[in-house]
Structures are given as structure tokens and as C-alpha cells.
PDB file of N, CA and C in Angstrom:
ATOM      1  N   UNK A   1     112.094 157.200  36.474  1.00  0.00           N
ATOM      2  CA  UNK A   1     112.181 157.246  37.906  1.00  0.00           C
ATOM      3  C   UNK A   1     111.008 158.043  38.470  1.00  0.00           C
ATOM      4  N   UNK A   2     110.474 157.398  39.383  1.00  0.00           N
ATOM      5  CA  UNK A   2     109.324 158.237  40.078  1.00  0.00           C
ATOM      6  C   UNK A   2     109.521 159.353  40.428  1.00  0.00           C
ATOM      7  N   UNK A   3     108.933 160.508  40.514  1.00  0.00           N
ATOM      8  CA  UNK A   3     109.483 161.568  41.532  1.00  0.00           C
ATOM      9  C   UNK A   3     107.888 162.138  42.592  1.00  0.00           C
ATOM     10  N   UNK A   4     108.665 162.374  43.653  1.00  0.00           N
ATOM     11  CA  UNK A   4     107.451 162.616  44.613  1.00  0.00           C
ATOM     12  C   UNK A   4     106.198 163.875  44.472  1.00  0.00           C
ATOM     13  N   UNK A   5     107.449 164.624  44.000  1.00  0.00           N
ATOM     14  CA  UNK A   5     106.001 166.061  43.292  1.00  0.00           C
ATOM     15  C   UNK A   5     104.887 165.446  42.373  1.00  0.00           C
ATOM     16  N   UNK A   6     104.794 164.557  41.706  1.00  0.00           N
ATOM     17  CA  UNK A   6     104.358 163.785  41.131  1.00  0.00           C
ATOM     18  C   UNK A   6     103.218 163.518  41.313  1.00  0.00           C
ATOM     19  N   UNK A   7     103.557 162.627  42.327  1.00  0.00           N
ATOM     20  CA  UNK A   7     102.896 161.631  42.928  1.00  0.00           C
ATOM     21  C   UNK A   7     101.227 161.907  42.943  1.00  0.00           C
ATOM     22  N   UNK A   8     100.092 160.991  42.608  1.00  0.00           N
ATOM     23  CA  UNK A   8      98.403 160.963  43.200  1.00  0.00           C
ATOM     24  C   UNK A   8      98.298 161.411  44.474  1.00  0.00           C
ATOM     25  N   UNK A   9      97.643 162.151  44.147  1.00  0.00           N
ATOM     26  CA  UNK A   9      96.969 162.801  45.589  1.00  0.00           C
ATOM     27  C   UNK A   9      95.975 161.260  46.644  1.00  0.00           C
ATOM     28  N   UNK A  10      95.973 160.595  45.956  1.00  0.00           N
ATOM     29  CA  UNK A  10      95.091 159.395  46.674  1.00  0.00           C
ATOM     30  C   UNK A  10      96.224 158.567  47.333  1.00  0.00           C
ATOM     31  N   UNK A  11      97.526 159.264  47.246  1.00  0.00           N
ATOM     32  CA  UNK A  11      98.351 157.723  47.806  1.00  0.00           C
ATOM     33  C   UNK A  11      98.162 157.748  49.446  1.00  0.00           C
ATOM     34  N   UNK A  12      98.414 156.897  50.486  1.00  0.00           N
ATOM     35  CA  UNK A  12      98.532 157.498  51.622  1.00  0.00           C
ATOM     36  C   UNK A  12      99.412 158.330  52.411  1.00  0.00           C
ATOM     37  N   UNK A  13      99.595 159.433  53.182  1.00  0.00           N
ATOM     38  CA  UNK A  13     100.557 159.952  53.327  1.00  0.00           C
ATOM     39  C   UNK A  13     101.901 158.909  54.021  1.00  0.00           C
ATOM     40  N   UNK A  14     102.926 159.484  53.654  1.00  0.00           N
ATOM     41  CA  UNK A  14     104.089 159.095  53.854  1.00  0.00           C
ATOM     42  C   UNK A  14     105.053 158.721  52.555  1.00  0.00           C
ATOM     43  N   UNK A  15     106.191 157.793  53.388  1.00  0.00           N
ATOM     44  CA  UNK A  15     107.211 157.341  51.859  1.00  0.00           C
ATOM     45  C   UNK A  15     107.068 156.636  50.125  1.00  0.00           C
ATOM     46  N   UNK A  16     105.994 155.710  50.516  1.00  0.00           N
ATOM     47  CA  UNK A  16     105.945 155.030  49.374  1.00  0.00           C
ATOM     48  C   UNK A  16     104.967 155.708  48.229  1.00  0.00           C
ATOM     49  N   UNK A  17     104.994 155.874  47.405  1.00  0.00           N
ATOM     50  CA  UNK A  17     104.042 156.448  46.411  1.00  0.00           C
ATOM     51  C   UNK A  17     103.838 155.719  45.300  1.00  0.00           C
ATOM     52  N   UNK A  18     103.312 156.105  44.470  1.00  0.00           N
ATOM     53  CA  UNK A  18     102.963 155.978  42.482  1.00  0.00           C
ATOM     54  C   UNK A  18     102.798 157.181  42.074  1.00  0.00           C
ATOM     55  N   UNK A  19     103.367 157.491  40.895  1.00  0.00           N
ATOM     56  CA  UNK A  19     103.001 158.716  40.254  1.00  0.00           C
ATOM     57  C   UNK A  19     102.363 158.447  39.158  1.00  0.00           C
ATOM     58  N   UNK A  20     102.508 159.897  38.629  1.00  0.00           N
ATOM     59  CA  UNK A  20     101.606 160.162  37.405  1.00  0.00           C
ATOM     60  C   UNK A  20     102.165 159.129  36.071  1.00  0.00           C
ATOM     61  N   UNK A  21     103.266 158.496  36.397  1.00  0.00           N
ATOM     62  CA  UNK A  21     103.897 157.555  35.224  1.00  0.00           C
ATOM     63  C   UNK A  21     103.041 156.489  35.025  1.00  0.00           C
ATOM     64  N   UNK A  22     102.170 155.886  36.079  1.00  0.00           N
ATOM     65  CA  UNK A  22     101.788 154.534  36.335  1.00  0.00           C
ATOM     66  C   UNK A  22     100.334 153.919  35.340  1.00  0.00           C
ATOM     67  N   UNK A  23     100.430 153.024  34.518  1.00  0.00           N
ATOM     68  CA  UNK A  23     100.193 152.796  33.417  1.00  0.00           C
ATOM     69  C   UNK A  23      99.293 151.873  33.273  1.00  0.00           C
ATOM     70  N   UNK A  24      98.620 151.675  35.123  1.00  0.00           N
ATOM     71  CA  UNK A  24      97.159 150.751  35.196  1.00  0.00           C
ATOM     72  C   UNK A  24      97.822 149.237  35.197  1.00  0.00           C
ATOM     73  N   UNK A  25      99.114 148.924  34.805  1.00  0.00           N
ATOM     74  CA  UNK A  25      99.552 147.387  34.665  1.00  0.00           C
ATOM     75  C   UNK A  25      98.980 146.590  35.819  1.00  0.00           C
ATOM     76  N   UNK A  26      98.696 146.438  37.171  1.00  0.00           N
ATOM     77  CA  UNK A  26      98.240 145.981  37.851  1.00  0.00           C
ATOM     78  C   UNK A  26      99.064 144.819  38.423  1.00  0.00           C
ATOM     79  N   UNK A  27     100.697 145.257  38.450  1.00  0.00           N
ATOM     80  CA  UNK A  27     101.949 144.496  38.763  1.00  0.00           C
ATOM     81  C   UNK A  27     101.868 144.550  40.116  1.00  0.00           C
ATOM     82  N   UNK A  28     101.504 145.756  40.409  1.00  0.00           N
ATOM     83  CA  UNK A  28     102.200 145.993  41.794  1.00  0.00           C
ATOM     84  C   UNK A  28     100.666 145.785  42.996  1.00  0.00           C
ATOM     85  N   UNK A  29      99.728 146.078  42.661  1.00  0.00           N
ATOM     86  CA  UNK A  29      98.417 145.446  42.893  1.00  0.00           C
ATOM     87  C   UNK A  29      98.268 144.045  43.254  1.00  0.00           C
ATOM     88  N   UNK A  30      98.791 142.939  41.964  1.00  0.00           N
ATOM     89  CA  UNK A  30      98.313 141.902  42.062  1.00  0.00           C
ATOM     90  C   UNK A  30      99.649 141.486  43.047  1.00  0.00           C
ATOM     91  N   UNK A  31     100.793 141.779  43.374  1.00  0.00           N
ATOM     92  CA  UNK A  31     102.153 141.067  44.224  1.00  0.00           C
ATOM     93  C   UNK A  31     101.849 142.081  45.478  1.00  0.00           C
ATOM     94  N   UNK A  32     101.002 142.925  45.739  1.00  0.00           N
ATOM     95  CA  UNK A  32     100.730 143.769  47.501  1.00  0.00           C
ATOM     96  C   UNK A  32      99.298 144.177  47.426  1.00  0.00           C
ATOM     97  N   UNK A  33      98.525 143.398  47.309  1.00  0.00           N
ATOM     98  CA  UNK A  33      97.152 143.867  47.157  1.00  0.00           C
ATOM     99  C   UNK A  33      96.780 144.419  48.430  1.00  0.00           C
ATOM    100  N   UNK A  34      97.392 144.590  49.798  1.00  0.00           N
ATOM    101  CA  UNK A  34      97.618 145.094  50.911  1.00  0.00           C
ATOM    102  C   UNK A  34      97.777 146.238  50.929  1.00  0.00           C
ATOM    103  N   UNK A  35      98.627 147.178  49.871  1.00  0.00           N
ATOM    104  CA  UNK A  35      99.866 148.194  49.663  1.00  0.00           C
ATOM    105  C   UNK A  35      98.705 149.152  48.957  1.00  0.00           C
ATOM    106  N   UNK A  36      98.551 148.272  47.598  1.00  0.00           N
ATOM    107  CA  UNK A  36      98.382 149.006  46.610  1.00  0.00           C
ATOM    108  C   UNK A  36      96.894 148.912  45.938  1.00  0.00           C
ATOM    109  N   UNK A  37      96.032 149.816  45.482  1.00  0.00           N
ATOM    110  CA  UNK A  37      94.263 149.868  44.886  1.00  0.00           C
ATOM    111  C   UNK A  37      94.785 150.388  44.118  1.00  0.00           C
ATOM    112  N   UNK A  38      94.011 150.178  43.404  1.00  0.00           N
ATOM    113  CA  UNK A  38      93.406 151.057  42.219  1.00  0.00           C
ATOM    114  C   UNK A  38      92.259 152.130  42.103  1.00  0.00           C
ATOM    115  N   UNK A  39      93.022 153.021  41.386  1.00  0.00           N
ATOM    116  CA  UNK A  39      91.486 154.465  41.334  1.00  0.00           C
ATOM    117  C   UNK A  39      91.049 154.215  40.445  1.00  0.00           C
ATOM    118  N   UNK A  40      89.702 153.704  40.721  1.00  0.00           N
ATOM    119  CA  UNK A  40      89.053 153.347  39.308  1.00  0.00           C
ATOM    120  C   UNK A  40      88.361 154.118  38.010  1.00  0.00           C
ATOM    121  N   UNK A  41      88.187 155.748  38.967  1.00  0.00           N
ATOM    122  CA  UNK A  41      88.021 156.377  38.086  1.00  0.00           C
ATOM    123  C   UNK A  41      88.630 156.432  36.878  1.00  0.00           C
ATOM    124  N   UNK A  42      90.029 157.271  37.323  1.00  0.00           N
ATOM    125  CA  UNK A  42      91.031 157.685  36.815  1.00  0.00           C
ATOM    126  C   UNK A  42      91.959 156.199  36.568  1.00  0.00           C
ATOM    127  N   UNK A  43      91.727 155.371  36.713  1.00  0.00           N
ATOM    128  CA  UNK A  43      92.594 153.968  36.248  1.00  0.00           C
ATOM    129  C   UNK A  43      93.707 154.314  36.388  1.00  0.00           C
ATOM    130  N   UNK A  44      94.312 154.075  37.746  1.00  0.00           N
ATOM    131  CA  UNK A  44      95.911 154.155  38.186  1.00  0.00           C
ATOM    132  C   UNK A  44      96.445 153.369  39.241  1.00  0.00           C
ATOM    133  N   UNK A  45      97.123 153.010  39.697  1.00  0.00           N
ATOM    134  CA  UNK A  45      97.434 152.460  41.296  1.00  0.00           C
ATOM    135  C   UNK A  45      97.853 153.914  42.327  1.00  0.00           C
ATOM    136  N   UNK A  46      97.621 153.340  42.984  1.00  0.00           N
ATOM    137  CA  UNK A  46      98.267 154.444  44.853  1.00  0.00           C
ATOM    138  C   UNK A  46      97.971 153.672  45.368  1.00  0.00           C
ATOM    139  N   UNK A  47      98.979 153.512  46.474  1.00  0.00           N
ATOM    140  CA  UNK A  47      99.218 153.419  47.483  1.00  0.00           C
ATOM    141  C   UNK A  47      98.420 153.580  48.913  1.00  0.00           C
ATOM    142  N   UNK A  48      97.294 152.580  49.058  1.00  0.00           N
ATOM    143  CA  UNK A  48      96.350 153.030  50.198  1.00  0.00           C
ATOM    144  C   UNK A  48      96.644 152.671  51.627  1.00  0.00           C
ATOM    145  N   UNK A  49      97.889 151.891  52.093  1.00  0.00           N
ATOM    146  CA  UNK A  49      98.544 151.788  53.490  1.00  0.00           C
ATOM    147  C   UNK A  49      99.537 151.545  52.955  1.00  0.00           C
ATOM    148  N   UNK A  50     100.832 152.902  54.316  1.00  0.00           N
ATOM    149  CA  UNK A  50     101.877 152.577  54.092  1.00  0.00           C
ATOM    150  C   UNK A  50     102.597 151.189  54.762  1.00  0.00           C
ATOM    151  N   UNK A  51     103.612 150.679  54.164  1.00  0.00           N
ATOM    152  CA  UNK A  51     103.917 149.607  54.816  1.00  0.00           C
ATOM    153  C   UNK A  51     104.758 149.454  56.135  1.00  0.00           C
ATOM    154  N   UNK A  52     104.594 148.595  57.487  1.00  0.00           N
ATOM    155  CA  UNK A  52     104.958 149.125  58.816  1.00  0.00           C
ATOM    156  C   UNK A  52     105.410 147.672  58.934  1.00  0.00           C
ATOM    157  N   UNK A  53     105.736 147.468  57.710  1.00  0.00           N
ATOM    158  CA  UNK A  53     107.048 146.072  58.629  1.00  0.00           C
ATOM    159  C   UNK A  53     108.257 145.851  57.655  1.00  0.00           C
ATOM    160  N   UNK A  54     109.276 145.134  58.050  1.00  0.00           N
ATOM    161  CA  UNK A  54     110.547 144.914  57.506  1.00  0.00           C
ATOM    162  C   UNK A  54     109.883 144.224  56.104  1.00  0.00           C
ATOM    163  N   UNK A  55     109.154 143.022  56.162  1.00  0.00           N
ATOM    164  CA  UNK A  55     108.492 142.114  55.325  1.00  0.00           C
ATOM    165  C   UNK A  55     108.062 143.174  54.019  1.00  0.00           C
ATOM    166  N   UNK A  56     106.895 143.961  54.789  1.00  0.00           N
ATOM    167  CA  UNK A  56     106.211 144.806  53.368  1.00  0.00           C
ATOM    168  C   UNK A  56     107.139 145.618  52.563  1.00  0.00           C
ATOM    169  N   UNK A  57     108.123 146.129  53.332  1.00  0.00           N
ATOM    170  CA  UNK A  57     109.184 147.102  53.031  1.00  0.00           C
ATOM    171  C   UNK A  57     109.714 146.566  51.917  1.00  0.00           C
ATOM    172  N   UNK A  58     110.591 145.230  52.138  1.00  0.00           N
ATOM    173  CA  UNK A  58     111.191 144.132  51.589  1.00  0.00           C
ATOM    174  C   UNK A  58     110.143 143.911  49.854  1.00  0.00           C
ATOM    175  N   UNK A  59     109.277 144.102  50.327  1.00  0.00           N
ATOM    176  CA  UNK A  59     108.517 143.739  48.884  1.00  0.00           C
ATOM    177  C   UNK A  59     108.216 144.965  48.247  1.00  0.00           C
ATOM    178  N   UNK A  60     108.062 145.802  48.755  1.00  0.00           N
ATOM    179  CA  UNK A  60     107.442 146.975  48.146  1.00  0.00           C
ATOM    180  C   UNK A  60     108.548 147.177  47.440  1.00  0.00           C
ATOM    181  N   UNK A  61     110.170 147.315  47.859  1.00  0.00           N
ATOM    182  CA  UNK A  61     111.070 147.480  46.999  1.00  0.00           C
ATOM    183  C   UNK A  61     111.452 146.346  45.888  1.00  0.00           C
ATOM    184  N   UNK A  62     110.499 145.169  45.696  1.00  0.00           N
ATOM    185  CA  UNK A  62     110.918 144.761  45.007  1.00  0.00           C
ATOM    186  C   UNK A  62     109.986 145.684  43.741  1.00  0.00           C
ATOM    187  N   UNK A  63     108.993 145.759  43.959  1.00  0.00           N
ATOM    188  CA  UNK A  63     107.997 146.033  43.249  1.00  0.00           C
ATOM    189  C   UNK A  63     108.515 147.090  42.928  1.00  0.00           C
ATOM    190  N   UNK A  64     109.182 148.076  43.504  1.00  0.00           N
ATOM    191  CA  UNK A  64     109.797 149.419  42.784  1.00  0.00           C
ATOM    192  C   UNK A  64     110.799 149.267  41.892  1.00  0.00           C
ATOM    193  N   UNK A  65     111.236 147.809  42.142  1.00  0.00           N
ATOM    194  CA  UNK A  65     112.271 147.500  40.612  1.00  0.00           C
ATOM    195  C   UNK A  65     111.375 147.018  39.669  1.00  0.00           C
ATOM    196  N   UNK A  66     110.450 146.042  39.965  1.00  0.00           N
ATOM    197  CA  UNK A  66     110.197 145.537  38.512  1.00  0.00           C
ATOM    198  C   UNK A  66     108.821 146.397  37.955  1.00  0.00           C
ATOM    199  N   UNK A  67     108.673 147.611  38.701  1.00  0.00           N
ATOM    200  CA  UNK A  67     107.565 148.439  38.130  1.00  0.00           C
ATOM    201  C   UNK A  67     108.157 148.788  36.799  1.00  0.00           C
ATOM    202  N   UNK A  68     107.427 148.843  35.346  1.00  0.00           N
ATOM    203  CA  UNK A  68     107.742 148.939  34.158  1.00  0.00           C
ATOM    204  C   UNK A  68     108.114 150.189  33.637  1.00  0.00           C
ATOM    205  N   UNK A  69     107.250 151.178  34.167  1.00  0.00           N
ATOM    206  CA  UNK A  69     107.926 152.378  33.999  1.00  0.00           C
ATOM    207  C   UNK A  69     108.247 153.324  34.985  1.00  0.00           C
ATOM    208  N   UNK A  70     108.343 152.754  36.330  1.00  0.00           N
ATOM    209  CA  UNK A  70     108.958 153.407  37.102  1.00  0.00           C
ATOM    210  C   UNK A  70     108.564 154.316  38.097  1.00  0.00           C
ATOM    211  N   UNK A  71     106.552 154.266  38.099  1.00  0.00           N
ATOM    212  CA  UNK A  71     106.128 154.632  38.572  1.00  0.00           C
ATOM    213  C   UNK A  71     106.321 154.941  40.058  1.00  0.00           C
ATOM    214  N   UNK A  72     106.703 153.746  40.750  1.00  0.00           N
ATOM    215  CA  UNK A  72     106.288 153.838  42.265  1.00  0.00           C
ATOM    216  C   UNK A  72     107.772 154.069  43.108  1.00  0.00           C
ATOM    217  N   UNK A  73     107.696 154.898  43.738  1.00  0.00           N
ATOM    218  CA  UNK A  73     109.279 155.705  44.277  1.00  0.00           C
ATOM    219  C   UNK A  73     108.727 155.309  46.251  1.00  0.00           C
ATOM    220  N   UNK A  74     109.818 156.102  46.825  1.00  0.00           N
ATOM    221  CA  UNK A  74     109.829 155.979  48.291  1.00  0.00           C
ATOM    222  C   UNK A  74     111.122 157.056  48.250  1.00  0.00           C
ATOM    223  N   UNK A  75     110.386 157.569  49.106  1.00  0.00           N
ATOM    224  CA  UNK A  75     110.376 159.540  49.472  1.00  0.00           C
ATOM    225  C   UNK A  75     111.602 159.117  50.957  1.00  0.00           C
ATOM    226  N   UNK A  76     112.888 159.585  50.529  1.00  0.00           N
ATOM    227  CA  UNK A  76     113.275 159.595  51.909  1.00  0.00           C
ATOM    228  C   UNK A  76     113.710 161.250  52.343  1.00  0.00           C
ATOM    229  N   UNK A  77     113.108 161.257  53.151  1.00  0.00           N
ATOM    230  CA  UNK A  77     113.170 162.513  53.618  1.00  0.00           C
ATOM    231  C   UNK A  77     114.048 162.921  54.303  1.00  0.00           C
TER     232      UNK A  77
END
């Protein structure tokens, strides 16, 4: 499970994140290439816009299920 202390400092601020779990798979990249980059340094995903519609929302949580190890969480505050 993701947890937000975690989380890349590169994600954008707000709910959705990736943490330090995230394993370069390029799952969640290639299904929200909108959502989600890659740091190419450091080879990881974050989160570079948060999502501001029902639609992105809708997907982003899918992507938080079928993320493999569980990287990418959403912070409710």
C-alpha cells in the first residue's frame, strides 16, 4: 500500500501520488500519460497534474488497483 510520507518529491502537490515502491513498470504512464511522467533520472513515475475531473479520477483509481506493487495512493485528508 502506498503511503504518503513516502511519496517523490516530484509528484504534484495534492492527493494523488507514487511512492518510493514504484518499480519504473510504466502501467500507469502508458493508461494516463496526462497524470503520470517519468523521472528519468532516477527511473520512477510521479504524478505531474493532479486530476480535476470525475473522468481522470475514475481512472486514476483504476490504476491504483492494478498498480503491481502498490505504488500510487490518494491522500485524503
Amino acid at each position: 500500500m502506498a503511503r504518503y510520507e513516502d511519496r517523490f518529491p516530484d509528484n504534484a502537490p495534492g492527493n494523488l501520488y507514487v511512492d518510493g515502491q514504484c518499480i519504473d513498470c510504466d502501467l500507469c504512464r502508458d493508461r494516463l500519460p496526462e497524470i503520470f511522467h517519468r523521472n528519468e533520472r532516477d527511473a520512477h513515475s510521479y504524478v505531474s497534474h493532479q486530476p480535476d475531473s470525475a473522468e481522470e479520477w475514475e481512472s486514476c483509481r483504476q490504476a491504483i488497483d492494478d498498480c503491481p506493487v502498490e505504488a500510487i495512493g490518494r491522500n485524503e485528508f
